[in-house]
Protein backbone atom coordinates (compact mmCIF):
# COMPACT_ATOMS: atom_id res chain seq x y z
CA UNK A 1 113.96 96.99 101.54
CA UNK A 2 114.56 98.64 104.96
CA UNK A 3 115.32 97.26 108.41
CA UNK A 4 112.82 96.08 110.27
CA UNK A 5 112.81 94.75 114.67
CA UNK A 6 111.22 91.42 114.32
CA UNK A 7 110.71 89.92 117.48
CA UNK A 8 112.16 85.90 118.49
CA UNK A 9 111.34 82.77 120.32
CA UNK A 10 108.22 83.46 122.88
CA UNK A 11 107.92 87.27 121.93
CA UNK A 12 105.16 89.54 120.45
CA UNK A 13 105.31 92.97 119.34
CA UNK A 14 101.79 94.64 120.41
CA UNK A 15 101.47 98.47 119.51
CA UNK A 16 99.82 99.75 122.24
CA UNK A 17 95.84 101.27 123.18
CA UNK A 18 96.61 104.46 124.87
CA UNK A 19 94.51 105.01 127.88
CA UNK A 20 91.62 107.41 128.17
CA UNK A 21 92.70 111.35 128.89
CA UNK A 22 89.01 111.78 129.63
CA UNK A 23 86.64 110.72 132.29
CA UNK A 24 83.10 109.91 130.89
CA UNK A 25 82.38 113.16 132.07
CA UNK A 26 84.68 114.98 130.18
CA UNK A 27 87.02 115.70 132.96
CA UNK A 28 90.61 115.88 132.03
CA UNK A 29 92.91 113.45 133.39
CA UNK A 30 96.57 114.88 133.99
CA UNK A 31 99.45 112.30 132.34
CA UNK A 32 100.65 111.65 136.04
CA UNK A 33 97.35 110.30 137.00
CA UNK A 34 96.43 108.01 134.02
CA UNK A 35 97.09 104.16 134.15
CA UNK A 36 99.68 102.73 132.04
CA UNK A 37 98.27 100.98 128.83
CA UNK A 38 97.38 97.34 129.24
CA UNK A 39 95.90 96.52 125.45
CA UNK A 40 97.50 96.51 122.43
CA UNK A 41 97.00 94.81 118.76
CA UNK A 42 99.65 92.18 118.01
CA UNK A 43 101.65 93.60 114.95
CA UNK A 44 104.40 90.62 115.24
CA UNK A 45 104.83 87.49 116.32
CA UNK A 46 108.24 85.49 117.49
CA UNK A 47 109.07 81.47 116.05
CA UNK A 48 108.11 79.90 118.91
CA UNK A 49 104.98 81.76 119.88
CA UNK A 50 102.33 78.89 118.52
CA UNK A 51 104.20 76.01 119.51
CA UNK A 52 102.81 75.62 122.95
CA UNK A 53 99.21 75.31 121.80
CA UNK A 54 99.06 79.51 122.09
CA UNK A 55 96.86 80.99 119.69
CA UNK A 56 97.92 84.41 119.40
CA UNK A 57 98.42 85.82 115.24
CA UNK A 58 98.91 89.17 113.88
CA UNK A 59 95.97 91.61 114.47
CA UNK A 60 94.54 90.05 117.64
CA UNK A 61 93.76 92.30 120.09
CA UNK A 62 95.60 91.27 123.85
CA UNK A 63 95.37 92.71 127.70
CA UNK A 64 98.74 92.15 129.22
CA UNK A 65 100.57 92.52 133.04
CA UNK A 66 100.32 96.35 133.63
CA UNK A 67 104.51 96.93 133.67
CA UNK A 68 104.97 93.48 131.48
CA UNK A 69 107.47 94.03 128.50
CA UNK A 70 110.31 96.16 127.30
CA UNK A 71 108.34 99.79 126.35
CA UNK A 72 109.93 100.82 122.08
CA UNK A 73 108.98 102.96 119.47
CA UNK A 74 108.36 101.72 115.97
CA UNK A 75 108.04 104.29 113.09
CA UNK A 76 106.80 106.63 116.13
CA UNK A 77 104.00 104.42 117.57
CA UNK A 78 104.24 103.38 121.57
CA UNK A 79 104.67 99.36 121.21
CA UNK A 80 106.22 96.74 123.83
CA UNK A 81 107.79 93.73 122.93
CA UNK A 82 106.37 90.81 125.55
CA UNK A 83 106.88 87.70 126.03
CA UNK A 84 103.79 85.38 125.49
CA UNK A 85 103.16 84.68 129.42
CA UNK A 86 102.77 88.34 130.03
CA UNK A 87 99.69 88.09 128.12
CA UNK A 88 96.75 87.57 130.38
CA UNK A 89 93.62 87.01 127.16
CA UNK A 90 93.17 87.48 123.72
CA UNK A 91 90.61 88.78 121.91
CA UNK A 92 90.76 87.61 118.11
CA UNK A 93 89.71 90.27 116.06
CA UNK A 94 91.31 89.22 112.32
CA UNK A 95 89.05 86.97 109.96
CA UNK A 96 90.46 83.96 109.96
């Protein structure tokens, strides 16, 4: 079995939605001029996450604090690790 980051405490993992390159136009949009990512799909979740009455669970999509979190990679993928007040709403998208 191989190592794996899980994140602790009040911490998610989100992989994030990259931005548009495109305008609805078509128009190219150069890298300096796009906005940072603010949505992502939770793909962990710390201990401590639910405790506080937080409903937040594997799969959910989330909008967080444009420069919230610490920015990794995982298996090549853009993710952040946050802490549960960076996230601003949550949008459950697994069946529960």
């Amino acid at each position: 079995m191989g190592k794996e980051w899980r994140p602790i405490h009040e911490r998610v993992i989100v992989k994030e939605i990259p931005t548009p390159d495109r305008t609805n136009g078509g128009l190219f949009i150069p890298v300096e001029a796009q906005e940072m990512p603010t949505t992502g799909t939770v793909i962990m979740v710390g201990n401590l996450v639910n405790k506080e009455g937080e409903d937040i669970q594997k799969g959910d999509t989330v909008m967080y604090m444009k420069y919230a979190g610490l920015p990794i990679k995982i298996n090549g993928e853009d993710c952040r690790i946050l802490m549960v007040n960076d996230i601003i709403c949550v949008r459950n998208d697994a069946d529960r």
